[in-house]
Protein backbone atom coordinates (compact mmCIF):
# COMPACT_ATOMS: atom_id res chain seq x y z
CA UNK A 1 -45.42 172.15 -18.31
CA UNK A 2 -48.85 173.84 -17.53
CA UNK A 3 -49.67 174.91 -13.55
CA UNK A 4 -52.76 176.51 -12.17
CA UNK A 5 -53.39 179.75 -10.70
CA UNK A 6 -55.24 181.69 -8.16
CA UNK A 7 -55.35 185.36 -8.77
CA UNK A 8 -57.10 187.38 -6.16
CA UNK A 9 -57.49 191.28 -5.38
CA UNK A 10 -55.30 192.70 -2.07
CA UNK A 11 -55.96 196.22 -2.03
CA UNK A 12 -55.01 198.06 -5.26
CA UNK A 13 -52.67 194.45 -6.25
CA UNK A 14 -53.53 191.34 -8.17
CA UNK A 15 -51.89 188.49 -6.86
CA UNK A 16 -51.63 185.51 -8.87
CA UNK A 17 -50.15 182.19 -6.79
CA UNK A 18 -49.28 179.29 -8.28
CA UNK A 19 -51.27 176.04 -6.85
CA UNK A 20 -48.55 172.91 -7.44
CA UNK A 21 -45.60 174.82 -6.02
CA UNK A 22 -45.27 177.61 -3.61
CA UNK A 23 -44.38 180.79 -5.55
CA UNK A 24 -46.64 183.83 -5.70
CA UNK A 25 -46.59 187.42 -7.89
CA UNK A 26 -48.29 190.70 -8.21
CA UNK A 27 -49.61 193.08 -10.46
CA UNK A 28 -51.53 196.06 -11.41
CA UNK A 29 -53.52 193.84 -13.22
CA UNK A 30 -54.50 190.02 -13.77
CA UNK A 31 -52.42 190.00 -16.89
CA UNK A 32 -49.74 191.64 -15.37
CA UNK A 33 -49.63 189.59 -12.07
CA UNK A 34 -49.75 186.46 -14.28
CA UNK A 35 -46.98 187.69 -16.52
CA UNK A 36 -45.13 188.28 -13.13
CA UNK A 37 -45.75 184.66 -11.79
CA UNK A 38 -44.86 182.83 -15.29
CA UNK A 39 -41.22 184.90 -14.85
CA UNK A 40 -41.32 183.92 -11.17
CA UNK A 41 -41.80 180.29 -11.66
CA UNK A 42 -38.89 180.37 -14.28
CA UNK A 43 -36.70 181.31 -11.73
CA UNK A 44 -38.08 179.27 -9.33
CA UNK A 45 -37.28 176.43 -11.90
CA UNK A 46 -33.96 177.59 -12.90
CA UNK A 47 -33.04 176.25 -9.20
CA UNK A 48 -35.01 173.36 -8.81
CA UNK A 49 -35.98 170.53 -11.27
CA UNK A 50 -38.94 170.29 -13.11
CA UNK A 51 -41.18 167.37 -11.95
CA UNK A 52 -41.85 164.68 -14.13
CA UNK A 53 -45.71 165.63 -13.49
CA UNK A 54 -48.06 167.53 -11.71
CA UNK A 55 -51.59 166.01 -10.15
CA UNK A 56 -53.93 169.20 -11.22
CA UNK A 57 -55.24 170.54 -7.58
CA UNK A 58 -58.57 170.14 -6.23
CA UNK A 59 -60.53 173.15 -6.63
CA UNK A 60 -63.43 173.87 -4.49
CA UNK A 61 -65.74 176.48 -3.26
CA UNK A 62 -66.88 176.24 0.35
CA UNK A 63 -69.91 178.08 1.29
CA UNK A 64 -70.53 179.05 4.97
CA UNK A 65 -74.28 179.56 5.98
CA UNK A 66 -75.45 183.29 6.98
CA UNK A 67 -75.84 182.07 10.42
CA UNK A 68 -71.92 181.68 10.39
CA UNK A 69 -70.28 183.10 13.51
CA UNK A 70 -68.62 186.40 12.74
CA UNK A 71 -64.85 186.75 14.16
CA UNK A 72 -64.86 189.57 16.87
CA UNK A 73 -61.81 191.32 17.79
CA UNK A 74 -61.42 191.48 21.60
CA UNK A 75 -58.92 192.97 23.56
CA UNK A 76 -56.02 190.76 24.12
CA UNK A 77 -53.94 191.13 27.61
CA UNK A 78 -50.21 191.84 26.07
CA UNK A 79 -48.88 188.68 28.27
CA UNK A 80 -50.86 186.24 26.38
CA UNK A 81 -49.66 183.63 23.99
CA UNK A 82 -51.83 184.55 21.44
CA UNK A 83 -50.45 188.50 21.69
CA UNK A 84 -47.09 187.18 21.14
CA UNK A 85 -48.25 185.03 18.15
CA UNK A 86 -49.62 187.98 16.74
CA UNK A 87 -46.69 190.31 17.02
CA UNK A 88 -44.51 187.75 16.10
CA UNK A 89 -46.55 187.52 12.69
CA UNK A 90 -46.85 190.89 12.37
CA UNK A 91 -42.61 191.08 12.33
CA UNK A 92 -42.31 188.17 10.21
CA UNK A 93 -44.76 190.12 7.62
CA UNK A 94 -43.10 193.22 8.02
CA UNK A 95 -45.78 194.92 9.56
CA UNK A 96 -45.01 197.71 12.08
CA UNK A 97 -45.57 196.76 15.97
């Protein structure tokens, strides 16, 4: 069964994610990162069933004009639900508080 890929660069990683299912893996390198997602997806499959077939994904590139709005990080009061929302990513992530 063939799936698609999305490899991208996060920091000094290649991470290649698989599009039809929800399993992801790194590497020093594309190769290596897709190596690393072909042995995750067998796993992954050794679990659940193979589907019969796979609709390939939609692929697209979205372009936003120069004149796009840039996000600007402003100070956040610590009692706001958005804080909280943060922090409680930040846990989930493991990323330090």
């Amino acid at each position: 069964m063939r799936f698609t890929a999305a490899v991208t660069h996060e920091g000094s990683w290649q991470v290649a994610r698989c599009l039809e299912v929800e399993v992801a893996s790194q590497g020093g390198t594309v190769e290596e990162a897709l190596a690393n997602l072909r042995e995750a997806l067998e796993l992954y499959f050794e679990d659940e069933m193979l589907p019969d077939s796979i609709e390939p994904p939609i692929i697209a590139t979205i372009e936003l004009s120069a004149g796009a709005r840039r996000f600007r990080s402003s100070p956040v009061p610590k009692s706001s639900p958005r804080s909280r929302r943060a922090a409680s990513s930040r846990r989930v992530s493991g990323e330090a508080t």
